[in-house]
PDB file of N, CA and C in Angstrom:
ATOM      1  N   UNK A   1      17.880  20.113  -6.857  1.00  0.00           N
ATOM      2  CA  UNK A   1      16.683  19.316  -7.024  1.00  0.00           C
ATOM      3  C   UNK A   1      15.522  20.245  -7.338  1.00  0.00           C
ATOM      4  N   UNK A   2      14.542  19.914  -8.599  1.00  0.00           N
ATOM      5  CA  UNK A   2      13.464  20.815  -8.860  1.00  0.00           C
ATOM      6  C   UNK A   2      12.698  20.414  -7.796  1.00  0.00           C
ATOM      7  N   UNK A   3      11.802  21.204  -7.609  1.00  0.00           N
ATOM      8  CA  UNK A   3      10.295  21.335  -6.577  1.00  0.00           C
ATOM      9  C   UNK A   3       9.125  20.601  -7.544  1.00  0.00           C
ATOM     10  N   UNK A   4       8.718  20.213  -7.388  1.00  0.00           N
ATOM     11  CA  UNK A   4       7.730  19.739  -7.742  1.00  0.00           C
ATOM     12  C   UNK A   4       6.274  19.944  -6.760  1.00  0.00           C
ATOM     13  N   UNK A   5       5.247  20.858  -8.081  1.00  0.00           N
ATOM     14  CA  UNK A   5       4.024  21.291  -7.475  1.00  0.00           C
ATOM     15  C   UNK A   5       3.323  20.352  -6.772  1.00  0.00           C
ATOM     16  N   UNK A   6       2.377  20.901  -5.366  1.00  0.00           N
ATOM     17  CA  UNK A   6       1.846  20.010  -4.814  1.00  0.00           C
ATOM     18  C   UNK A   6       0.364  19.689  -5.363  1.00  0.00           C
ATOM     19  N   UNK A   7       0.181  20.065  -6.786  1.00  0.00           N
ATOM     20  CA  UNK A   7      -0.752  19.149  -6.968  1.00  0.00           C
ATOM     21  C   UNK A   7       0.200  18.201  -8.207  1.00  0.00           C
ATOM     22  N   UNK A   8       0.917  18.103  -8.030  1.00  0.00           N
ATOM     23  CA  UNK A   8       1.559  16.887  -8.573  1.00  0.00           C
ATOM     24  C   UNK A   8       1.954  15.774  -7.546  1.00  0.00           C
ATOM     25  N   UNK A   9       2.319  16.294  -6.498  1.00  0.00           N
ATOM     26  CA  UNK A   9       2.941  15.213  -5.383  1.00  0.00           C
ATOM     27  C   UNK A   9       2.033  14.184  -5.356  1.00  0.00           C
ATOM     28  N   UNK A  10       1.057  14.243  -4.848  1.00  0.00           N
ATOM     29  CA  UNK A  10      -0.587  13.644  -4.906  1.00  0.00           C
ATOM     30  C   UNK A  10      -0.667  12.689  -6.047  1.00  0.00           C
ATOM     31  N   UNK A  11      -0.434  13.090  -6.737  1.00  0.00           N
ATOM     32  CA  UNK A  11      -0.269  12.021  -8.014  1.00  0.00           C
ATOM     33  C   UNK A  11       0.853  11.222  -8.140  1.00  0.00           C
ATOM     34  N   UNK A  12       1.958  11.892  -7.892  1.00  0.00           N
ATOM     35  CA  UNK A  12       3.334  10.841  -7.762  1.00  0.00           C
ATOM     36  C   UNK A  12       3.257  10.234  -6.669  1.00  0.00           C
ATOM     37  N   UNK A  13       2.643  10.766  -5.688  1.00  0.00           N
ATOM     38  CA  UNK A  13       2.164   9.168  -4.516  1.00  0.00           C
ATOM     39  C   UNK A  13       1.547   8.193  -4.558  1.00  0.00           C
ATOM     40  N   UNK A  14       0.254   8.900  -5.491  1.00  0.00           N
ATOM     41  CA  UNK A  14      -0.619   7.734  -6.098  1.00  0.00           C
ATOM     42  C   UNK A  14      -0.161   6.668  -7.242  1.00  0.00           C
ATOM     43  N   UNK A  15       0.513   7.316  -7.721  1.00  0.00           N
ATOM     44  CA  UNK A  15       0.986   6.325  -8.718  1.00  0.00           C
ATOM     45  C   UNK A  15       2.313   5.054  -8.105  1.00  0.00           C
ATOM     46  N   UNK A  16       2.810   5.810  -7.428  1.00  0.00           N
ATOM     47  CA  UNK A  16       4.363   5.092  -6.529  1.00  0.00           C
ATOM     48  C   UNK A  16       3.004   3.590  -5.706  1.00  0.00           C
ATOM     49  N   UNK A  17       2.578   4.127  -5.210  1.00  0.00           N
ATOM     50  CA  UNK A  17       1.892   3.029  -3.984  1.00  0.00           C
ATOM     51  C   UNK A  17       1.088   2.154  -4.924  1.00  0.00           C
ATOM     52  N   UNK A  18       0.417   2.456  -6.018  1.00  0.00           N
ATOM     53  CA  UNK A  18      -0.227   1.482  -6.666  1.00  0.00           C
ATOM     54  C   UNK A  18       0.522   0.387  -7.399  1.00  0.00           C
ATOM     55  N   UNK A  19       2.360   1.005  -7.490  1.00  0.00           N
ATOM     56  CA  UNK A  19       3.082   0.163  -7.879  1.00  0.00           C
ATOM     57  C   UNK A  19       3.719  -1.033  -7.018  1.00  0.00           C
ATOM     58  N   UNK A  20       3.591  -0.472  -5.541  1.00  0.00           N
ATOM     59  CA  UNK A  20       3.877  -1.091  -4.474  1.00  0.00           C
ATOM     60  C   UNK A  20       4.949  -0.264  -4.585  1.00  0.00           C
ATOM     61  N   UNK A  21       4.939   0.863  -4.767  1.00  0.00           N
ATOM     62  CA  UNK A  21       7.017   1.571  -4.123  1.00  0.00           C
ATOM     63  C   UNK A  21       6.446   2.231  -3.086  1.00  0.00           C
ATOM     64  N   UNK A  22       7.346   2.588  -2.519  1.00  0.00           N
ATOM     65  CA  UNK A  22       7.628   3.483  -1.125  1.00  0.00           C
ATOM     66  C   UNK A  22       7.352   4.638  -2.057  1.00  0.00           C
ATOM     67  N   UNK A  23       6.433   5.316  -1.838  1.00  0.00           N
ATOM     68  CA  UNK A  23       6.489   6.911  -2.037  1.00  0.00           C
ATOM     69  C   UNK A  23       7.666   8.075  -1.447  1.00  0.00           C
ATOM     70  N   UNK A  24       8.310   8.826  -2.957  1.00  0.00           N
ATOM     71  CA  UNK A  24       9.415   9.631  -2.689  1.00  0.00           C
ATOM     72  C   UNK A  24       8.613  10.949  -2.500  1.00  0.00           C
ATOM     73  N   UNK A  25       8.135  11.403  -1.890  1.00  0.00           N
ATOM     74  CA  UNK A  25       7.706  12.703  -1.809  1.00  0.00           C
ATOM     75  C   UNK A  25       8.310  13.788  -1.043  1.00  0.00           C
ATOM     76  N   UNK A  26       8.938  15.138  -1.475  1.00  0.00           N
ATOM     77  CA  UNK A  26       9.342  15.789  -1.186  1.00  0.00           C
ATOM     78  C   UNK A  26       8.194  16.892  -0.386  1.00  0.00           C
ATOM     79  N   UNK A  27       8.369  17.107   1.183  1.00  0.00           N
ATOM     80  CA  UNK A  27       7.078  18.296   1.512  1.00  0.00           C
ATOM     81  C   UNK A  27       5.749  17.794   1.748  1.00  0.00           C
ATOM     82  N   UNK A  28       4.469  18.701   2.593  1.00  0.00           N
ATOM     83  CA  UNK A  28       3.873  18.016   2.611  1.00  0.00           C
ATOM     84  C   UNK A  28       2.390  18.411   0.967  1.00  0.00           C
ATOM     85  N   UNK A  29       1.774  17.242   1.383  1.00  0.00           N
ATOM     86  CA  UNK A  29       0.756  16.859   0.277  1.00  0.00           C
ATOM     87  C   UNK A  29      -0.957  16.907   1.260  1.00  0.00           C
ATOM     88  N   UNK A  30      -1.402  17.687  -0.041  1.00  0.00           N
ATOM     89  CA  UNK A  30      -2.692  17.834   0.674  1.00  0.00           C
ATOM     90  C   UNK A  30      -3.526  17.149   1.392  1.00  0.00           C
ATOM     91  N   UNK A  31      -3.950  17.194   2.173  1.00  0.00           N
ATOM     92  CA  UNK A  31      -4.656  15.496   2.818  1.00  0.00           C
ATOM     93  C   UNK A  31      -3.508  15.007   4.022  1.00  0.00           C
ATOM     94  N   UNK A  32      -2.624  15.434   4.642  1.00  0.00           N
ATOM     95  CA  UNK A  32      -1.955  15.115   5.307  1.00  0.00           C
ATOM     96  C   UNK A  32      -0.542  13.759   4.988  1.00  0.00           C
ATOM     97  N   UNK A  33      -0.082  14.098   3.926  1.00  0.00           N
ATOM     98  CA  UNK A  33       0.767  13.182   3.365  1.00  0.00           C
ATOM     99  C   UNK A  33       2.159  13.667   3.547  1.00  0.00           C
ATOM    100  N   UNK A  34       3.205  13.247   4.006  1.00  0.00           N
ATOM    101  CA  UNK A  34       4.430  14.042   4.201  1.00  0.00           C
ATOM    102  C   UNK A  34       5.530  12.639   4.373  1.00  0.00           C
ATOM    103  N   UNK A  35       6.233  12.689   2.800  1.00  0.00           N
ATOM    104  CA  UNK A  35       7.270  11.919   2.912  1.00  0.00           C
ATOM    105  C   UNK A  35       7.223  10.052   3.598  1.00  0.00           C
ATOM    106  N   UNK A  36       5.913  10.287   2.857  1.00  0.00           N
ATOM    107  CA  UNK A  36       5.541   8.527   3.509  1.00  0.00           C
ATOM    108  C   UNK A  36       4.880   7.991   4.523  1.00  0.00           C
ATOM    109  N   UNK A  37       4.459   9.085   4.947  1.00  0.00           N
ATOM    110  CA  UNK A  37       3.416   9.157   6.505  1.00  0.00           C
ATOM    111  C   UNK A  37       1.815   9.774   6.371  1.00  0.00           C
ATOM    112  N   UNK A  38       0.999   9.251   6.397  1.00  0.00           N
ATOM    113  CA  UNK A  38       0.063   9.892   6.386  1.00  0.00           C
ATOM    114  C   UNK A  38      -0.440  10.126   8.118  1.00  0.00           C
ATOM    115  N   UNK A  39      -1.384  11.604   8.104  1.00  0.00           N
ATOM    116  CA  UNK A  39      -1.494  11.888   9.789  1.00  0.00           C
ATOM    117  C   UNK A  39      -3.319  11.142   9.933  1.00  0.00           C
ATOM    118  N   UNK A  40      -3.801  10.226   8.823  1.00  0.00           N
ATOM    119  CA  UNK A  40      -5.137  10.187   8.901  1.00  0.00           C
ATOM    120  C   UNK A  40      -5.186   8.349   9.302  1.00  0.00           C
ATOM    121  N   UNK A  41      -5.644   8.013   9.979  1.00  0.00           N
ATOM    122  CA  UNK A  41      -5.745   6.565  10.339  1.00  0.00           C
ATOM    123  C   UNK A  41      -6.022   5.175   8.993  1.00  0.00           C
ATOM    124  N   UNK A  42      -5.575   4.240   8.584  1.00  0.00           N
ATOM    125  CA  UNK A  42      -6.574   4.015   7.623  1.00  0.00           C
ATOM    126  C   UNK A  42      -7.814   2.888   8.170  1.00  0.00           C
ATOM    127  N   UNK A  43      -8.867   2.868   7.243  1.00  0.00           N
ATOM    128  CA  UNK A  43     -10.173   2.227   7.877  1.00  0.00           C
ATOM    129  C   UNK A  43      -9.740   1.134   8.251  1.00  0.00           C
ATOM    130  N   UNK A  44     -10.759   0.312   8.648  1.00  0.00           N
ATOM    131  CA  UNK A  44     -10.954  -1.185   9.131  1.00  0.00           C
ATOM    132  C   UNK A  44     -10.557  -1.436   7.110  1.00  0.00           C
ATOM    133  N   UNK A  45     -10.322  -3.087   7.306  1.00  0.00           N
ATOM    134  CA  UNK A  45     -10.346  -3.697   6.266  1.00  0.00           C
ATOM    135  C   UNK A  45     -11.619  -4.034   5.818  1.00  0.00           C
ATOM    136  N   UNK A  46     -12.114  -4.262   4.503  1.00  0.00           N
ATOM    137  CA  UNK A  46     -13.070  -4.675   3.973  1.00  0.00           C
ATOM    138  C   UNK A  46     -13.242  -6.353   3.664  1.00  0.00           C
ATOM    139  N   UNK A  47     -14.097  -6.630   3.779  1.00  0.00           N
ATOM    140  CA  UNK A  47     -14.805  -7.979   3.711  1.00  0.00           C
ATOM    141  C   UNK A  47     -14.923  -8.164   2.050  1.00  0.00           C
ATOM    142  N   UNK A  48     -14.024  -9.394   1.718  1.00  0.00           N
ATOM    143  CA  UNK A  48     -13.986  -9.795   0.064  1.00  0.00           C
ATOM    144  C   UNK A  48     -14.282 -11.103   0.225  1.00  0.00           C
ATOM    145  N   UNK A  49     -15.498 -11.614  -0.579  1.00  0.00           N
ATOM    146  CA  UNK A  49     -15.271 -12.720  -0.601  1.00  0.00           C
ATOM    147  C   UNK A  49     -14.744 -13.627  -1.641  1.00  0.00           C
ATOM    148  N   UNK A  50     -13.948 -14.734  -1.132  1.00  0.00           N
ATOM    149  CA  UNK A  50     -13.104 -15.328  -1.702  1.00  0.00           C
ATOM    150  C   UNK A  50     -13.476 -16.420  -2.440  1.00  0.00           C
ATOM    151  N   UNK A  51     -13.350 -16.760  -3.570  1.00  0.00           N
ATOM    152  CA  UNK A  51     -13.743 -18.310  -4.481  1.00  0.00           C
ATOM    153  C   UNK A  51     -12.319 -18.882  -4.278  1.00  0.00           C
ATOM    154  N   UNK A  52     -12.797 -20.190  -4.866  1.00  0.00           N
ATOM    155  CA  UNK A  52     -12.265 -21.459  -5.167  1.00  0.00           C
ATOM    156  C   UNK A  52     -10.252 -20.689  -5.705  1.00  0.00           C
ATOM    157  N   UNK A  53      -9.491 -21.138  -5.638  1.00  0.00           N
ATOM    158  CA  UNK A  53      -8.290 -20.619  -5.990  1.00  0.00           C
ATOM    159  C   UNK A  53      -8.369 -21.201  -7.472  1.00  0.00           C
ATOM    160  N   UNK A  54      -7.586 -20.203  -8.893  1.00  0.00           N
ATOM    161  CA  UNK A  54      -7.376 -20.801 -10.012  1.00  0.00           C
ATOM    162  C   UNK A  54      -6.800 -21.641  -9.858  1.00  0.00           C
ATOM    163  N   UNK A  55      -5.652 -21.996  -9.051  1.00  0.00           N
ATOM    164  CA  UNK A  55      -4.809 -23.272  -9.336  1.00  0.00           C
ATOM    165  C   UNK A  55      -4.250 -23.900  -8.002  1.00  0.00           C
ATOM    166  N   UNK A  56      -4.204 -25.022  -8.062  1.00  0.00           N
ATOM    167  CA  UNK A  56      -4.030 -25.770  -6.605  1.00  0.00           C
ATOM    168  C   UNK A  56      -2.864 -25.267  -6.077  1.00  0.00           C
ATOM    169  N   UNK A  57      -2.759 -25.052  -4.857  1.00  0.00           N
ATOM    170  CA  UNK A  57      -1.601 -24.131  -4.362  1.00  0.00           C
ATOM    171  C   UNK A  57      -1.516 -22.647  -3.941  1.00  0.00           C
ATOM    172  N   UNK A  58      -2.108 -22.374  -4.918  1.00  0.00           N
ATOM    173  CA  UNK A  58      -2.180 -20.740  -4.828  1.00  0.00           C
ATOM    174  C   UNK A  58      -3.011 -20.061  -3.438  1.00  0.00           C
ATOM    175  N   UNK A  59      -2.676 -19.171  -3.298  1.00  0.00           N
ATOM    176  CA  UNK A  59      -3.256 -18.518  -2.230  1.00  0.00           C
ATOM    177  C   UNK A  59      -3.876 -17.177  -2.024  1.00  0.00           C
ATOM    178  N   UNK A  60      -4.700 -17.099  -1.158  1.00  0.00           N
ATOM    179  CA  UNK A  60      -4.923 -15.908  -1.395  1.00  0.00           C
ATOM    180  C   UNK A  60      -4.441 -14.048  -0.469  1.00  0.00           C
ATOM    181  N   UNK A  61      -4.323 -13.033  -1.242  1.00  0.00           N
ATOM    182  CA  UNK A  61      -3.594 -11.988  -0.509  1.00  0.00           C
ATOM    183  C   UNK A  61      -4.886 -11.221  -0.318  1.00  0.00           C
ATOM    184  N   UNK A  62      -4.616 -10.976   1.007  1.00  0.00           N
ATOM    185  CA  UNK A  62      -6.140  -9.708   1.307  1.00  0.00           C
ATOM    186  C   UNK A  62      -6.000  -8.689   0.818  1.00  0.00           C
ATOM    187  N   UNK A  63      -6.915  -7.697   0.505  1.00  0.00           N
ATOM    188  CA  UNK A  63      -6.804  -6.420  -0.048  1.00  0.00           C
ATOM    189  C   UNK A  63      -6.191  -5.795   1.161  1.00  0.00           C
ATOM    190  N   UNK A  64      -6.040  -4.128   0.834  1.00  0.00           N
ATOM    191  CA  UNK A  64      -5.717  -3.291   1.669  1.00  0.00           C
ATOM    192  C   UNK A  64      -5.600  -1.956   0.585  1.00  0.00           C
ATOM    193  N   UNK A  65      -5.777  -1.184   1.955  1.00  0.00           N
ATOM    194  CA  UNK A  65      -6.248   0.495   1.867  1.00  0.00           C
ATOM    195  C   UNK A  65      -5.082   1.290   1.279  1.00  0.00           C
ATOM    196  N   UNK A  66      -4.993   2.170   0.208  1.00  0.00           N
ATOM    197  CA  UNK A  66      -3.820   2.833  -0.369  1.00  0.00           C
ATOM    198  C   UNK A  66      -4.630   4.219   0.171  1.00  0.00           C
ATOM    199  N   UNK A  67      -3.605   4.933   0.139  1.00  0.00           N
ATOM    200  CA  UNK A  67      -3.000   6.613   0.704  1.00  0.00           C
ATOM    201  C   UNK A  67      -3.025   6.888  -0.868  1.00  0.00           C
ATOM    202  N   UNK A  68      -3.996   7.815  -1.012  1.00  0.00           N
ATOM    203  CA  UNK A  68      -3.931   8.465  -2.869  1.00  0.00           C
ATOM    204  C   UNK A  68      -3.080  10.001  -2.443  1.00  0.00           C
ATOM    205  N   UNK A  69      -2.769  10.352  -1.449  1.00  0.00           N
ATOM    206  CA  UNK A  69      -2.475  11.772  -0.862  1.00  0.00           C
ATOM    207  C   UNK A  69      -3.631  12.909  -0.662  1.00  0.00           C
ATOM    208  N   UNK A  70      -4.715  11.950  -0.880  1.00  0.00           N
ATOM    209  CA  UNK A  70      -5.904  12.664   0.018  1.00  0.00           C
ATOM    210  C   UNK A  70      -7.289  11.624   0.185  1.00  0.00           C
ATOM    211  N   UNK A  71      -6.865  10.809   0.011  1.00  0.00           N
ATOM    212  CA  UNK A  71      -7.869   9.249   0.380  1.00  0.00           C
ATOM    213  C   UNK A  71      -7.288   8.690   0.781  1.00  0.00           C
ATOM    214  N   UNK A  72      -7.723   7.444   0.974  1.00  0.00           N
ATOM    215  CA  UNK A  72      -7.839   5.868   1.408  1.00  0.00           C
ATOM    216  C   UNK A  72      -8.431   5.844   0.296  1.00  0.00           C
ATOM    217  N   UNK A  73      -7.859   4.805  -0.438  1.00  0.00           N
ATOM    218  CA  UNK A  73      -8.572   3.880  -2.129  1.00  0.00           C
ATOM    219  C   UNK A  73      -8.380   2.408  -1.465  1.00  0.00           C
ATOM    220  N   UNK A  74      -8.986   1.326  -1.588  1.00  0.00           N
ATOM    221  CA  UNK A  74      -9.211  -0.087  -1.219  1.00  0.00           C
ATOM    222  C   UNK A  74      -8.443  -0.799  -2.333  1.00  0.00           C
ATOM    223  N   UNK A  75      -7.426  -1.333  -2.289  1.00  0.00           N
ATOM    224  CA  UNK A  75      -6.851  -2.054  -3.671  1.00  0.00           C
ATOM    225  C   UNK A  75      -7.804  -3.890  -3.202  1.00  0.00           C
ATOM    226  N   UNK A  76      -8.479  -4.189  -4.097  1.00  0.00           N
ATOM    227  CA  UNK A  76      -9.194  -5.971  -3.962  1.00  0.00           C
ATOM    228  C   UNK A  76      -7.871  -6.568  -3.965  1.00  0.00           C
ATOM    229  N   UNK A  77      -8.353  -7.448  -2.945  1.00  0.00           N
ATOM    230  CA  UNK A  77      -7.659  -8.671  -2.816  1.00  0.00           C
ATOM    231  C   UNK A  77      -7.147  -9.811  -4.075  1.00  0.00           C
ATOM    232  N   UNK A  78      -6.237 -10.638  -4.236  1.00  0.00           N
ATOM    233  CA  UNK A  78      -6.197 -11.385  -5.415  1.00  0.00           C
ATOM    234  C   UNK A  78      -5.317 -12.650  -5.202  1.00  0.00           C
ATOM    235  N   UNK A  79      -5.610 -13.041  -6.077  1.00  0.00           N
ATOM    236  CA  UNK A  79      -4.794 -14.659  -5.803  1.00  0.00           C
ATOM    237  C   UNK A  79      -3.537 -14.617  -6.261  1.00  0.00           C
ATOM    238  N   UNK A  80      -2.197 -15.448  -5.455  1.00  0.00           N
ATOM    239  CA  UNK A  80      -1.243 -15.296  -6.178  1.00  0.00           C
ATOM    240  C   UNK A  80      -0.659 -16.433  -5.901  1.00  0.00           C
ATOM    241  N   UNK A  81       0.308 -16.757  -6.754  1.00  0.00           N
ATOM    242  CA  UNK A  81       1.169 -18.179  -6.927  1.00  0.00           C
ATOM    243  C   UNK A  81       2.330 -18.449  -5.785  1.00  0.00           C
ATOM    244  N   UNK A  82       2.588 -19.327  -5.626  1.00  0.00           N
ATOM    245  CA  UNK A  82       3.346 -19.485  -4.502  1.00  0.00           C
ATOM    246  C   UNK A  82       5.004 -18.975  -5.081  1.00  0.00           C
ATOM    247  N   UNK A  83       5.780 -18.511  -4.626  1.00  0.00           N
ATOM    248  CA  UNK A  83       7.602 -18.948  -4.741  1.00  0.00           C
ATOM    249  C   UNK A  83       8.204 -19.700  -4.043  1.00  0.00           C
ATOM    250  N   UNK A  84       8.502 -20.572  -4.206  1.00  0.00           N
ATOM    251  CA  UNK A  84       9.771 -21.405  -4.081  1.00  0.00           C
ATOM    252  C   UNK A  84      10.772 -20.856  -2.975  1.00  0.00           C
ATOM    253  N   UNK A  85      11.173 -21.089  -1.927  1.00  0.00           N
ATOM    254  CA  UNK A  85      11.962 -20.815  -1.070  1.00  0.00           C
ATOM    255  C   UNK A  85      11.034 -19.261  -0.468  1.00  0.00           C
ATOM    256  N   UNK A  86      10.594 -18.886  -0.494  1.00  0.00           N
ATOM    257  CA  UNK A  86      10.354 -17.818  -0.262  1.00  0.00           C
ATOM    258  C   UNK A  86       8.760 -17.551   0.534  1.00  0.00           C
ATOM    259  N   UNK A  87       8.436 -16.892   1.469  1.00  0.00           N
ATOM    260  CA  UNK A  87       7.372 -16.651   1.984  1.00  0.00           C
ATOM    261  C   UNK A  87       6.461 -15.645   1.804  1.00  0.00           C
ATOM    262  N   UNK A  88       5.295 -14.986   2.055  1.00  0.00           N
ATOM    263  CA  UNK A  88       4.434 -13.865   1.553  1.00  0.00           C
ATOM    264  C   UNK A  88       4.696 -13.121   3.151  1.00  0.00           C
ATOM    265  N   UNK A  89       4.921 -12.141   2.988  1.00  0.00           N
ATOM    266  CA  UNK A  89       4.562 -10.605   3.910  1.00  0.00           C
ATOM    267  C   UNK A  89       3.404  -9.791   3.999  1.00  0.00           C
ATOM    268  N   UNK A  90       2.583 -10.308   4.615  1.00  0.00           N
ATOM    269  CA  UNK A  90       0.865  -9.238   3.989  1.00  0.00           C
ATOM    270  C   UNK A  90       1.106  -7.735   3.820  1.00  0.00           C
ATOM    271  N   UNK A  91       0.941  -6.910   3.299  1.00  0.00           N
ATOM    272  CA  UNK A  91       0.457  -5.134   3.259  1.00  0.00           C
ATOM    273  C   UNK A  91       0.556  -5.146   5.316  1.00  0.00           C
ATOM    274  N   UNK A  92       0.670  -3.988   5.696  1.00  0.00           N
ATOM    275  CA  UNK A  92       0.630  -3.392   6.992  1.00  0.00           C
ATOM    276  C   UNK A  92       0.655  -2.198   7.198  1.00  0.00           C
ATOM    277  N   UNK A  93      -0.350  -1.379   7.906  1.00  0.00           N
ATOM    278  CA  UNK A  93       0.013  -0.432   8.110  1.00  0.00           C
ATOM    279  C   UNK A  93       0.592  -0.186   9.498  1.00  0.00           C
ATOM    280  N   UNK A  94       1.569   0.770  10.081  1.00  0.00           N
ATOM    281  CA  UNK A  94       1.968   0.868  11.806  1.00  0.00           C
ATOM    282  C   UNK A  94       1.885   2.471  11.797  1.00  0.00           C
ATOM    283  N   UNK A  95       1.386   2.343  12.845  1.00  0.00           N
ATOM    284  CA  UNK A  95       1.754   3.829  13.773  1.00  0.00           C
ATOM    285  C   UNK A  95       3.055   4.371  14.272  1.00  0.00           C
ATOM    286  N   UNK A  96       3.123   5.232  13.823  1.00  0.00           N
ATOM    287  CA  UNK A  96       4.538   5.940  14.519  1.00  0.00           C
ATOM    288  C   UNK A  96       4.399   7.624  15.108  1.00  0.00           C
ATOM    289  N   UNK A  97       5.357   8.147  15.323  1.00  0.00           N
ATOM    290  CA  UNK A  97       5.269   9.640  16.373  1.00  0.00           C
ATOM    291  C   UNK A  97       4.932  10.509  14.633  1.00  0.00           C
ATOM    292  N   UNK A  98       5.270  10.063  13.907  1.00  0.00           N
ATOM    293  CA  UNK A  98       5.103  10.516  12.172  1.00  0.00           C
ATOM    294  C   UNK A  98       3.880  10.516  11.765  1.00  0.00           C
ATOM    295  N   UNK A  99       2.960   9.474  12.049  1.00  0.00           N
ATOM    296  CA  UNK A  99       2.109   9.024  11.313  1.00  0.00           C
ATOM    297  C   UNK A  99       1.714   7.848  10.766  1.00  0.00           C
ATOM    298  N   UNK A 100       0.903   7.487  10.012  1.00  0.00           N
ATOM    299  CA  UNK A 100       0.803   6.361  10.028  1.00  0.00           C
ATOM    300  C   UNK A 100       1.546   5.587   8.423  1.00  0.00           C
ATOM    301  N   UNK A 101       2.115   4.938   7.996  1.00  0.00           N
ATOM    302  CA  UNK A 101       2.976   4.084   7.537  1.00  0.00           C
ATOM    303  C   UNK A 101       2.708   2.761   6.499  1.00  0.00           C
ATOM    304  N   UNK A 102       2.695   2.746   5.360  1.00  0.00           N
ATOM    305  CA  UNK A 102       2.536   1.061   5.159  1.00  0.00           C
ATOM    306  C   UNK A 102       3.303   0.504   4.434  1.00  0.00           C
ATOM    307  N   UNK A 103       3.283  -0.653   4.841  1.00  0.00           N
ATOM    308  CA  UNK A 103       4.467  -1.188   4.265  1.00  0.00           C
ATOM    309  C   UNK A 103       4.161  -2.394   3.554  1.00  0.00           C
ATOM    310  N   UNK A 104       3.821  -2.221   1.812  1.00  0.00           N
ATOM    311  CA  UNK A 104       3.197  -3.455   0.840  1.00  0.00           C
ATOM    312  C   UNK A 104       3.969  -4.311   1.328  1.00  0.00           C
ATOM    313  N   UNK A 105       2.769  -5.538   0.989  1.00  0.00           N
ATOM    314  CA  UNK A 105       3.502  -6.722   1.055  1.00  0.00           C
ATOM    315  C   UNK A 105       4.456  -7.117  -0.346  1.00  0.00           C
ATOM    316  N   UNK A 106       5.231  -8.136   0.247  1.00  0.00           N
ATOM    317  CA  UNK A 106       6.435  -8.456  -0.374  1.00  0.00           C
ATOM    318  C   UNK A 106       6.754  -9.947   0.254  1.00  0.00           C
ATOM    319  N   UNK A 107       7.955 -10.631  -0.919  1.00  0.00           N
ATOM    320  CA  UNK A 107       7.856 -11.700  -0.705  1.00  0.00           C
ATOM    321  C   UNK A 107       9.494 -11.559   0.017  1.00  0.00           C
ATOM    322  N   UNK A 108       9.379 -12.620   1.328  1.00  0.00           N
ATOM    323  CA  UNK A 108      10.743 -12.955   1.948  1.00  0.00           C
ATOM    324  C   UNK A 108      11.155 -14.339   1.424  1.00  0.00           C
ATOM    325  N   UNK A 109      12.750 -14.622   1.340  1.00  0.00           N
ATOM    326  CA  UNK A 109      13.806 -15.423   1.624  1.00  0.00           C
ATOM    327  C   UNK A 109      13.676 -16.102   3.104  1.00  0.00           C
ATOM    328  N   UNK A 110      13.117 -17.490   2.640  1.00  0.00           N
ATOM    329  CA  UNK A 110      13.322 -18.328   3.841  1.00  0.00           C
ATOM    330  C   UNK A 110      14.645 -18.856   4.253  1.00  0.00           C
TER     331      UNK A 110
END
């Protein structure tokens, strides 16, 4: 497996989490980033306010705080369509003996 420089990691984290993937990072990353854990808390959530939904049904997903591998970036909140059999999972972050963790939301199988 090549190494990949750590001012690249930082960027392949940033880019992985904005996609909603689990960040593959090999080692740690400046800013306290190591293999999917960051050691820095993330903020309180931010206050968005919400309009009218485009279309009856729809709902809305709160924003939440992304790990750039040396920030907290705020992704806005947005409206999204319902699925069929299936439920919404909000964004979360948890604490562990690692660090702290998040886990995008995603849609479950009812």
């Amino acid at each position: 497996m090549s190494r990949v420089p750590s001012s690249a990691r930082g960027l392949l984290a940033a880019v992985a989490l904005s996609f909603g993937l689990a960040a593959c990072v090999v080692g740690p990353v400046p800013g306290g980033y190591s293999a999917g854990f960051v050691s820095v808390a993330p903020p309180q959530p931010l206050f968005e306010p919400v309009g009218p939904p485009p279309r009856a049904g729809w709902f809305w997903v709160n924003g939440s705080w992304r790990w750039t591998g040396n920030r907290y970036n705020w992704n806005r909140g947005y409206w999204q369509a319902p699925r069929r059999g299936y439920s919404w999972v909000p964004n979360r972050w948890d604490r562990s003996p690692r660090g702290w963790h998040s886990t995008p939301g995603h849609w479950v199988r009812r």
